[in-house]
C-alpha atoms as a PDB file:
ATOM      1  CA  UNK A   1      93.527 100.187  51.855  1.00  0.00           C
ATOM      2  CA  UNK A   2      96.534  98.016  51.266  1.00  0.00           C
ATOM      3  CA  UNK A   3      97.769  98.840  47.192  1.00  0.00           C
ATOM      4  CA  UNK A   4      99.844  96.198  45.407  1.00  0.00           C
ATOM      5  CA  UNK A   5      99.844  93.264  48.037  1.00  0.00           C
ATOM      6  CA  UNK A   6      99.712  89.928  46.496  1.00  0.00           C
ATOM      7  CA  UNK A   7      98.064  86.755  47.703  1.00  0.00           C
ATOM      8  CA  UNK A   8      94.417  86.412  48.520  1.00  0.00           C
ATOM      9  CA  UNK A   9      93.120  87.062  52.652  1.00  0.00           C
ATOM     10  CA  UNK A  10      91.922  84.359  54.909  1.00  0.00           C
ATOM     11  CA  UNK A  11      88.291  86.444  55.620  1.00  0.00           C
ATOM     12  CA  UNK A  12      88.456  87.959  52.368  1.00  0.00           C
ATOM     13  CA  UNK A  13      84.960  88.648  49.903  1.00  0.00           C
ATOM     14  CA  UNK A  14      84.898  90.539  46.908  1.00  0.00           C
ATOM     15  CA  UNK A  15      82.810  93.450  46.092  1.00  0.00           C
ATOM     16  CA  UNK A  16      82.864  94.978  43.274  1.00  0.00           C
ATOM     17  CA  UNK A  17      85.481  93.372  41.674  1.00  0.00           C
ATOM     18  CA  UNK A  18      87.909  94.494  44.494  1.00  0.00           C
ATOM     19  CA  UNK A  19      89.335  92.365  46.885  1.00  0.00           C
ATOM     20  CA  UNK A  20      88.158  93.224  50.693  1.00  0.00           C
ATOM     21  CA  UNK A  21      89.547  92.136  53.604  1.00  0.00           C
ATOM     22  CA  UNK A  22      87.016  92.105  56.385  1.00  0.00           C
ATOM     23  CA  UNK A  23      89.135  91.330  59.125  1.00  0.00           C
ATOM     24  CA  UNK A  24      90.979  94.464  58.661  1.00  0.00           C
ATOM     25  CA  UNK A  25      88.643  95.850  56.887  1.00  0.00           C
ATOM     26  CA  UNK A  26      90.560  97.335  53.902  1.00  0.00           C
ATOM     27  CA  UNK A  27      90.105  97.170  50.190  1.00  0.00           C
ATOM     28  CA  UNK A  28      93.390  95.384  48.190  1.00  0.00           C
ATOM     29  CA  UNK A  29      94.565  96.177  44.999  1.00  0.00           C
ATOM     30  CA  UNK A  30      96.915  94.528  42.643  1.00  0.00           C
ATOM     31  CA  UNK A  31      98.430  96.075  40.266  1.00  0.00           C
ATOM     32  CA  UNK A  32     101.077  92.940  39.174  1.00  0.00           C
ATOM     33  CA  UNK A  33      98.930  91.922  35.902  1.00  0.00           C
ATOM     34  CA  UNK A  34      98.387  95.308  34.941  1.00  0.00           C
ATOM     35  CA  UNK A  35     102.491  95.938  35.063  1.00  0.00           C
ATOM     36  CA  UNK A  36     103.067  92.789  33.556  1.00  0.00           C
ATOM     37  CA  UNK A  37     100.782  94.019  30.623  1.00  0.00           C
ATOM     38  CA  UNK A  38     102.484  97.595  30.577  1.00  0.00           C
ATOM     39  CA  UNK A  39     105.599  96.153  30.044  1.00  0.00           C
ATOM     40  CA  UNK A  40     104.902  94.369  26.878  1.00  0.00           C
ATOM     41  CA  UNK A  41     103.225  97.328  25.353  1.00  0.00           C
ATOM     42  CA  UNK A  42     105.602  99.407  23.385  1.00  0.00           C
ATOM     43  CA  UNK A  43     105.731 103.100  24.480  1.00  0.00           C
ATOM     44  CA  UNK A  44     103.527 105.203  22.427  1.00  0.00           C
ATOM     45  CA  UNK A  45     100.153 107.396  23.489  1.00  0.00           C
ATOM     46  CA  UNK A  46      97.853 103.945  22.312  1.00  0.00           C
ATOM     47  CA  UNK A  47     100.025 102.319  24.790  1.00  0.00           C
ATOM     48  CA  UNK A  48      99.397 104.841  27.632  1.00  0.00           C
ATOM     49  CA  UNK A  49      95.153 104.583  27.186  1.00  0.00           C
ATOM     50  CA  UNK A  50      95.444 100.809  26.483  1.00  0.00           C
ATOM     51  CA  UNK A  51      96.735 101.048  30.152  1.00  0.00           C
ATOM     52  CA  UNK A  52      94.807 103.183  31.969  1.00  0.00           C
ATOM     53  CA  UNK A  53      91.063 101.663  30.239  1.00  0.00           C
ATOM     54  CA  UNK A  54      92.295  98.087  32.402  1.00  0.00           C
ATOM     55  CA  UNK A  55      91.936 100.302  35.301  1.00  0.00           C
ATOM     56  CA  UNK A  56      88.654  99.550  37.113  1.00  0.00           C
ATOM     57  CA  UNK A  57      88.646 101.980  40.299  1.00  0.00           C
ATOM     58  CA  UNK A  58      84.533 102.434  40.947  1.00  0.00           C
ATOM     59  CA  UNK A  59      85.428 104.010  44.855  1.00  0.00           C
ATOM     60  CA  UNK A  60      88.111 106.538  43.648  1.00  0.00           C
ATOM     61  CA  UNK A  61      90.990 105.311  45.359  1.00  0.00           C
ATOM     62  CA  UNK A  62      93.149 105.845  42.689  1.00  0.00           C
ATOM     63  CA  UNK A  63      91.813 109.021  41.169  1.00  0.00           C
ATOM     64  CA  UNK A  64      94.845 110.719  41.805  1.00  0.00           C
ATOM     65  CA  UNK A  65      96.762 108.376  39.966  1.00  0.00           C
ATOM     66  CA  UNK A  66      94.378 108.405  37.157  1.00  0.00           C
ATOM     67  CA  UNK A  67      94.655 111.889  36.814  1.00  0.00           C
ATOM     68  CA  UNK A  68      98.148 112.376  36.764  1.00  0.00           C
ATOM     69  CA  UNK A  69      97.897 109.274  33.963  1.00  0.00           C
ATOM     70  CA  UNK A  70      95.480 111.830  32.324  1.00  0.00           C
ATOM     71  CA  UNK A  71      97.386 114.609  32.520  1.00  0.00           C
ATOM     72  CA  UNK A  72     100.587 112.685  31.210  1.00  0.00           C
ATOM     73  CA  UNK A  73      98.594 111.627  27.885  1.00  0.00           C
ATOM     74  CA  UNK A  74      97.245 114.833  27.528  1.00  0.00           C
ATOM     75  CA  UNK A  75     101.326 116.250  27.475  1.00  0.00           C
ATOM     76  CA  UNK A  76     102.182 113.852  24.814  1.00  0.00           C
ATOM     77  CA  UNK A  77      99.680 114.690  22.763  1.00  0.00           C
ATOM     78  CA  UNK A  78     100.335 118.383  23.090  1.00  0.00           C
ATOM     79  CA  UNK A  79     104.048 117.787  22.015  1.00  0.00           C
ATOM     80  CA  UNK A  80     102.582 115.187  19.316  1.00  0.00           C
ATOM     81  CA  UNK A  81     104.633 112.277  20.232  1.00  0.00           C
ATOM     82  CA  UNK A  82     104.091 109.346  19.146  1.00  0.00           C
END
């Protein structure tokens, strides 16, 4: 699994909305539109979920980062910062 690579593969399909190379047989994921988006937002908890709901991860690569994501909102809103 090859995580922020851009450009699109040569024997590449796409299942399930993720980008497979079946050559090499791993899974790509960008993540370059969703930073681009992050960086507009203003930092705030709204800000933090508006980010994480435009993640679409249906294999659980990236549970780990969605947890720690988690666990960050769930700190801010323990502190009560906006």
């Amino acid at each position: 699994m090859l995580l922020g690579v851009e450009g699109n593969t040569l024997n590449g399909r796409k299942d399930l909305s993720l980008n497979w190379d079946i050559t090499s047989d791993a899974f790509i994921l960008h993540f370059d539109r969703l930073v681009m988006f992050a960086k507009d937002l203003p930092l705030n908890r709204r800000s933090v979920l508006r980010v994480v709901a435009k993640l679409y991860d249906p294999f659980g690569f990236i549970s780990l980062l969605l947890t720690s994501i988690k666990f960050l909102f769930q700190d801010l809103c323990e502190m009560k910062i906006n």
